[in-house]
Protein backbone atom coordinates (compact mmCIF):
# COMPACT_ATOMS: atom_id res chain seq x y z
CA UNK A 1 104.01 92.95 45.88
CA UNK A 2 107.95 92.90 45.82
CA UNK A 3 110.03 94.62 48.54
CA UNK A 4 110.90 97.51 45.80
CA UNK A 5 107.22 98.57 45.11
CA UNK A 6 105.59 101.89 46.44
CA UNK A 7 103.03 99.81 48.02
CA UNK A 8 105.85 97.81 49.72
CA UNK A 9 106.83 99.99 52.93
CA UNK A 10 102.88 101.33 53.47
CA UNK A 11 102.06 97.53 54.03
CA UNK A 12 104.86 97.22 56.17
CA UNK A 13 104.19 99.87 58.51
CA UNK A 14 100.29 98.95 58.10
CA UNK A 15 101.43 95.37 59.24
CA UNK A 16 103.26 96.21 62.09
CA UNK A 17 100.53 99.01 63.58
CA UNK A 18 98.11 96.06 63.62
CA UNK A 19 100.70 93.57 65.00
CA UNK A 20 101.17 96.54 67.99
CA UNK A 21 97.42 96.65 68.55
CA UNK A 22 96.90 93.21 69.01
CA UNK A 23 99.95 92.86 70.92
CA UNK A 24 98.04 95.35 73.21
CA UNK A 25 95.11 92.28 73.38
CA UNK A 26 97.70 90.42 74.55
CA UNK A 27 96.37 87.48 71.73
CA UNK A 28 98.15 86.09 68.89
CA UNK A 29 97.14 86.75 64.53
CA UNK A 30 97.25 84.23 62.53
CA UNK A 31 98.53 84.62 59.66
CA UNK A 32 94.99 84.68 57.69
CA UNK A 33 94.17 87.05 60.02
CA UNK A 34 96.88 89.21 59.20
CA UNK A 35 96.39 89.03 55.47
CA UNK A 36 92.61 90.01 56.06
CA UNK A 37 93.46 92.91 57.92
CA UNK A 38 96.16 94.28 55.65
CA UNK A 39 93.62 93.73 52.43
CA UNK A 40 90.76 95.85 54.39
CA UNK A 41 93.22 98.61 54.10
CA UNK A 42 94.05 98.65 50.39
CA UNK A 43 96.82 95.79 50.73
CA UNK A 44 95.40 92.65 49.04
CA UNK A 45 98.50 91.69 47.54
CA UNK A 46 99.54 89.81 50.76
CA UNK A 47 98.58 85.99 50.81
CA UNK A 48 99.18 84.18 54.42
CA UNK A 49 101.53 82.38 52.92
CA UNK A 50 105.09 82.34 51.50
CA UNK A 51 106.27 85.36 49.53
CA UNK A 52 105.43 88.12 50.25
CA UNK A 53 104.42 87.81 54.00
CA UNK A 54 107.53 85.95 54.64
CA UNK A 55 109.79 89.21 53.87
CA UNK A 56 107.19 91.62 55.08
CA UNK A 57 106.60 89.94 58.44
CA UNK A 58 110.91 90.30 58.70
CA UNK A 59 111.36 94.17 58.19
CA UNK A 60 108.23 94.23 60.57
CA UNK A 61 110.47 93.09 63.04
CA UNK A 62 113.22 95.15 62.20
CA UNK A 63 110.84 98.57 61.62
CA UNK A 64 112.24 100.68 64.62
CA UNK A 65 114.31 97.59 65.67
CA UNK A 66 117.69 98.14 63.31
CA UNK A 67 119.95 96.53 66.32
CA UNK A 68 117.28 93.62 66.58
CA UNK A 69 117.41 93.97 70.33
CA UNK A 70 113.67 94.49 70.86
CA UNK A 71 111.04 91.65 70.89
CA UNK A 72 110.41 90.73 67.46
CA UNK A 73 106.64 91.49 66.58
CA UNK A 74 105.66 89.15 64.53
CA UNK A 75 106.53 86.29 67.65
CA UNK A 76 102.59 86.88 67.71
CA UNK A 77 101.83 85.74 64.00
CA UNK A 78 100.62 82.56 64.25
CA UNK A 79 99.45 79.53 62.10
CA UNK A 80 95.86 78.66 62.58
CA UNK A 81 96.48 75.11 63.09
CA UNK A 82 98.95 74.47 64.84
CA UNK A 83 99.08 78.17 66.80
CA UNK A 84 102.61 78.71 66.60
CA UNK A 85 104.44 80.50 64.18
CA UNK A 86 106.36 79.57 61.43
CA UNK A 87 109.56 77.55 61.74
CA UNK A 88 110.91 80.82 59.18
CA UNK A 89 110.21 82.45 62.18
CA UNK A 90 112.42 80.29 64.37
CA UNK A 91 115.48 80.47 61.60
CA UNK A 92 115.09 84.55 61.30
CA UNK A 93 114.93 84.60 65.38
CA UNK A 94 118.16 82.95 65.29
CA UNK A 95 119.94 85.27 62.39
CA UNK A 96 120.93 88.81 62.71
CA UNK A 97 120.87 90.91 64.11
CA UNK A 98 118.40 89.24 66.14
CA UNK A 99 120.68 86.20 67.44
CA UNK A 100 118.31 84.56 69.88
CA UNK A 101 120.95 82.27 72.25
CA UNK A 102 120.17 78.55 71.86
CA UNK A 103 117.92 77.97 74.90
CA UNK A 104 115.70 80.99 73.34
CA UNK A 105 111.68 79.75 72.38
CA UNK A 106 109.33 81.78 70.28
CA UNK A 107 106.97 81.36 73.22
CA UNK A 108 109.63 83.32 75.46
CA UNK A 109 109.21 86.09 72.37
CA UNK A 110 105.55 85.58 72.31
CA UNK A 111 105.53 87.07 75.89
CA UNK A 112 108.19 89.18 75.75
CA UNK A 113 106.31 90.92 73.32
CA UNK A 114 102.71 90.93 74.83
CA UNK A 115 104.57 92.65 78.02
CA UNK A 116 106.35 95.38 75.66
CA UNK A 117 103.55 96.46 73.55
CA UNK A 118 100.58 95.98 76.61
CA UNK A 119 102.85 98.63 78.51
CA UNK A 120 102.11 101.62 75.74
């Protein structure tokens, strides 16, 4: 799947309703997890890894977030390992529009984003 094909903004609006309902758990994805979830509804073109997820998991975080002022959704996508996300993560946090300052953690998103989407 490629950012230009029909299937491409479906997934990412699929991606992001599941990232808000497990935000509501108040417990991290992993990325596997994520990829599972997204193939039981019809998007199996998303591997946990690299390509695709990489740019999908970014316009998650900017879907109803243009000014990239929000906490960033996917702070809750996490690798199964090591149960922190991505260091891409880390270098998009720190890009814009998002601009986390330098004293900023993904675990400071992590929450920030556990007490924004337990609230709805």
């Amino acid at each position: 799947m490629r950012r230009k094909d029909p299937e491409y903004q479906p997934a990412v609006e699929a991606a992001a309703a599941i990232l808000r309902r497990q935000a509501r758990r108040g417990k991290p994805l992993t990325y596997g997890d994520l990829s599972a979830e997204l193939a039981k509804q019809g998007f199996d073109s998303v591997p946990p890894h690299r390509g695709v997820m990489t740019y999908l998991l970014e316009d998650v975080c900017l879907h109803g977030n243009e000014d990239g002022r929000a906490p960033m959704l996917s702070a809750i996508v996490v690798n199964k390992a090591s149960r922190r996300p991505s260091e891409q993560f880390s270098v998009l946090a720190r890009s814009a529009p998002f601009s986390r300052p330098a004293d900023w953690t993904w675990q400071d998103e992590q929450r920030d984003v556990f007490a924004r989407y337990g609230e709805e």
